[in-house]
C-alpha atoms as a PDB file:
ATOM      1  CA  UNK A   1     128.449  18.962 109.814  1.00  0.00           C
ATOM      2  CA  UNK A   2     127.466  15.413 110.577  1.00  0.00           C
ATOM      3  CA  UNK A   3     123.762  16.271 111.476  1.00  0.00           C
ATOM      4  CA  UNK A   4     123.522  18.340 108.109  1.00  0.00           C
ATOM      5  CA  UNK A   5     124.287  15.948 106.234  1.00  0.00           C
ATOM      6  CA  UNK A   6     121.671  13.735 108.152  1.00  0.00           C
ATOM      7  CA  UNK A   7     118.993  16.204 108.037  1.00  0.00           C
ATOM      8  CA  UNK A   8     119.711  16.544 103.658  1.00  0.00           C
ATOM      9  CA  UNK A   9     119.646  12.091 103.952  1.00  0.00           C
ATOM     10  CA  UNK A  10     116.584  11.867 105.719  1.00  0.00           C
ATOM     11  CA  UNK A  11     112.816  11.779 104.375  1.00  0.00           C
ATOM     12  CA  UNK A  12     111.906  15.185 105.019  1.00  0.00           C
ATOM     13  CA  UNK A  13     115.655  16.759 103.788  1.00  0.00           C
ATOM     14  CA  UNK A  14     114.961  14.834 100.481  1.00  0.00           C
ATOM     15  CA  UNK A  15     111.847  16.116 100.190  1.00  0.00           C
ATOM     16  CA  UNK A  16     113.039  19.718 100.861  1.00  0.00           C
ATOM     17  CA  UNK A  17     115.511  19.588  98.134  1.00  0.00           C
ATOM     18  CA  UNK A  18     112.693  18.347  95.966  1.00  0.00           C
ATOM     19  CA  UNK A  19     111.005  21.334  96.796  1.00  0.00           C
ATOM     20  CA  UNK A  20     113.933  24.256  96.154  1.00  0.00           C
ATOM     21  CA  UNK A  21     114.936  22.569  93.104  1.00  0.00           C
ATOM     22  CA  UNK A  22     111.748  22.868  92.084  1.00  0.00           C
ATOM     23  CA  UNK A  23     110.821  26.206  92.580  1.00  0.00           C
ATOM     24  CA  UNK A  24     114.484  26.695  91.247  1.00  0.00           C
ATOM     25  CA  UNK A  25     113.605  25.053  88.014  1.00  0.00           C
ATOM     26  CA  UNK A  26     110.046  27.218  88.129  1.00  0.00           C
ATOM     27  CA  UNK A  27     111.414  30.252  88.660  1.00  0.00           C
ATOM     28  CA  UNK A  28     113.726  29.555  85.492  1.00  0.00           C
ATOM     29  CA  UNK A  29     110.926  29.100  83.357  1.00  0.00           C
ATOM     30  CA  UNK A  30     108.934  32.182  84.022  1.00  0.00           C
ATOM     31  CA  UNK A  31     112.480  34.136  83.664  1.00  0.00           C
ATOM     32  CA  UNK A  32     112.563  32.367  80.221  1.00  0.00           C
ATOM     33  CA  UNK A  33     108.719  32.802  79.150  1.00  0.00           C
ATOM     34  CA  UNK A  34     108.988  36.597  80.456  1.00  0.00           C
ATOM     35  CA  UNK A  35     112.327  36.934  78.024  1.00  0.00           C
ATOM     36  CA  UNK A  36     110.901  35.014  75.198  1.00  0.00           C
ATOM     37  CA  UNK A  37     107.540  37.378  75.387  1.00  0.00           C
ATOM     38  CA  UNK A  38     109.795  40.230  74.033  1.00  0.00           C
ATOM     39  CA  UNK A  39     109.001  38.705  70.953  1.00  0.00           C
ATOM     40  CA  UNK A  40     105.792  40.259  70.904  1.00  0.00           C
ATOM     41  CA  UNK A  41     106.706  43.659  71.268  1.00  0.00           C
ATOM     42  CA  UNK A  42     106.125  45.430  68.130  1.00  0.00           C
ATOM     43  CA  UNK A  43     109.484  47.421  68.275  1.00  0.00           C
ATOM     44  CA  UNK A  44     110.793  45.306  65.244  1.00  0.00           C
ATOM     45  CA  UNK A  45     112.201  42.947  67.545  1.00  0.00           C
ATOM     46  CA  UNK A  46     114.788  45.278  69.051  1.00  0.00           C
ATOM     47  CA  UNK A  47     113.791  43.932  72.782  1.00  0.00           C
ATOM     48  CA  UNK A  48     114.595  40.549  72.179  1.00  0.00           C
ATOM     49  CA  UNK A  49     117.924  41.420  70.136  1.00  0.00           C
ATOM     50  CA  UNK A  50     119.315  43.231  73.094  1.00  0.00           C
ATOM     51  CA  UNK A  51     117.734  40.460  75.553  1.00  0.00           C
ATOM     52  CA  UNK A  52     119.331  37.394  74.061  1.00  0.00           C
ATOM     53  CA  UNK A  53     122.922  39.424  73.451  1.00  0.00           C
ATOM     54  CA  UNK A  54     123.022  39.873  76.925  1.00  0.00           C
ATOM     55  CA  UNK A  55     121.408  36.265  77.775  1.00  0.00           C
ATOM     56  CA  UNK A  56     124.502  35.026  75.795  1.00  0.00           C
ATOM     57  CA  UNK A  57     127.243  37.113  76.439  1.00  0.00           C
ATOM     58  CA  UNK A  58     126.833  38.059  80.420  1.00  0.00           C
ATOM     59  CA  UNK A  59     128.856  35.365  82.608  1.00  0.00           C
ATOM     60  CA  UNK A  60     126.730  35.314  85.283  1.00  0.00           C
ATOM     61  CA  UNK A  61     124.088  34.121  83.060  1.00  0.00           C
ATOM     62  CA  UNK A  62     126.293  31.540  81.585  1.00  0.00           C
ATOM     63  CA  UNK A  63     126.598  29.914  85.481  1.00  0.00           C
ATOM     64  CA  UNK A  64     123.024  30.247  86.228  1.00  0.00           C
ATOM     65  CA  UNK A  65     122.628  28.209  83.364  1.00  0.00           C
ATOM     66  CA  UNK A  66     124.928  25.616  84.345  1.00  0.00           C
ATOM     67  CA  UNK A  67     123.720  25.504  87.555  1.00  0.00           C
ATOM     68  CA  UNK A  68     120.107  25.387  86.079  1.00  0.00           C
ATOM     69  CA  UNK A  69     121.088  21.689  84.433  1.00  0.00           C
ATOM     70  CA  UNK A  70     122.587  20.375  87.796  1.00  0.00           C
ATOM     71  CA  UNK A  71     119.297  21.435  89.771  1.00  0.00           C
ATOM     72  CA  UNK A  72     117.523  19.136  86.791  1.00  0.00           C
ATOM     73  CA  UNK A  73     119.897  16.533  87.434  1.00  0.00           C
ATOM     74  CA  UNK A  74     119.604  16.997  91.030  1.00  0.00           C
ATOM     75  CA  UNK A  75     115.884  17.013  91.014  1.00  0.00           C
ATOM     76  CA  UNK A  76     115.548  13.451  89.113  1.00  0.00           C
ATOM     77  CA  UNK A  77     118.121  11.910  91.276  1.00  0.00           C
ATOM     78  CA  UNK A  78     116.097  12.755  94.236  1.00  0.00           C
ATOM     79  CA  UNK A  79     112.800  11.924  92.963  1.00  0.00           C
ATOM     80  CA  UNK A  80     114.157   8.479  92.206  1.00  0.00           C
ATOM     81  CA  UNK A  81     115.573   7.828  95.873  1.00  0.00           C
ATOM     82  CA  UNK A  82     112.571   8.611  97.116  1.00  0.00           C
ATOM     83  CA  UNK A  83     110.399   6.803  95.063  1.00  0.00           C
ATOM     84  CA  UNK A  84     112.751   3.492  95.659  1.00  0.00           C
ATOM     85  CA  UNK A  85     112.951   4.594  99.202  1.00  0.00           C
ATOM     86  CA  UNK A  86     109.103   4.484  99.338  1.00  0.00           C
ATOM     87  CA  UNK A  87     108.515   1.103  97.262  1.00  0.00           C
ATOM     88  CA  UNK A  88     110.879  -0.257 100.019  1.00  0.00           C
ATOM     89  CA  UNK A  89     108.766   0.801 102.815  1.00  0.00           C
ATOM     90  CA  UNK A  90     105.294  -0.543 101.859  1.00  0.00           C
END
């Protein structure tokens, strides 16, 4: 557990958790563009009715949204480390 912890610590582990939050936090946004899009359909906005009923109501979707604002949380706090970390090293 020890060396997992180093490997998340290190230069490269910060930098990999940069990069899965971040594709995390991408992938969110094309979910959310594709779902918002339903508002185009010319079904007199049936599409989206039924899309954000179940966007609010299904549980799952609740935690994924949760989760969503600790990734964004996550993400800064990382980016900042590694910016100070990098300031320190020139």
């Amino acid at each position: 557990m020890n060396w997992f912890l180093n490997a998340l610590t290190s230069g490269i582990g910060r930098k990999v958790i940069m990069s899965l939050t971040g594709l995390f936090l991408i992938l969110f946004l094309i979910i959310h563009l594709a779902g918002n899009l339903q508002l185009l359909k010319s079904d007199g906005r049936d599409a989206f009715n039924v899309y954000s009923h179940f966007m609010g109501s299904n549980p799952l979707i609740q935690l994924v949204s949760k989760g969503n604002f600790f990734f964004i949380l996550l993400h800064i706090f990382v980016s900042m480390t590694l910016v100070i970390k990098n300031r320190r090293a020139r």
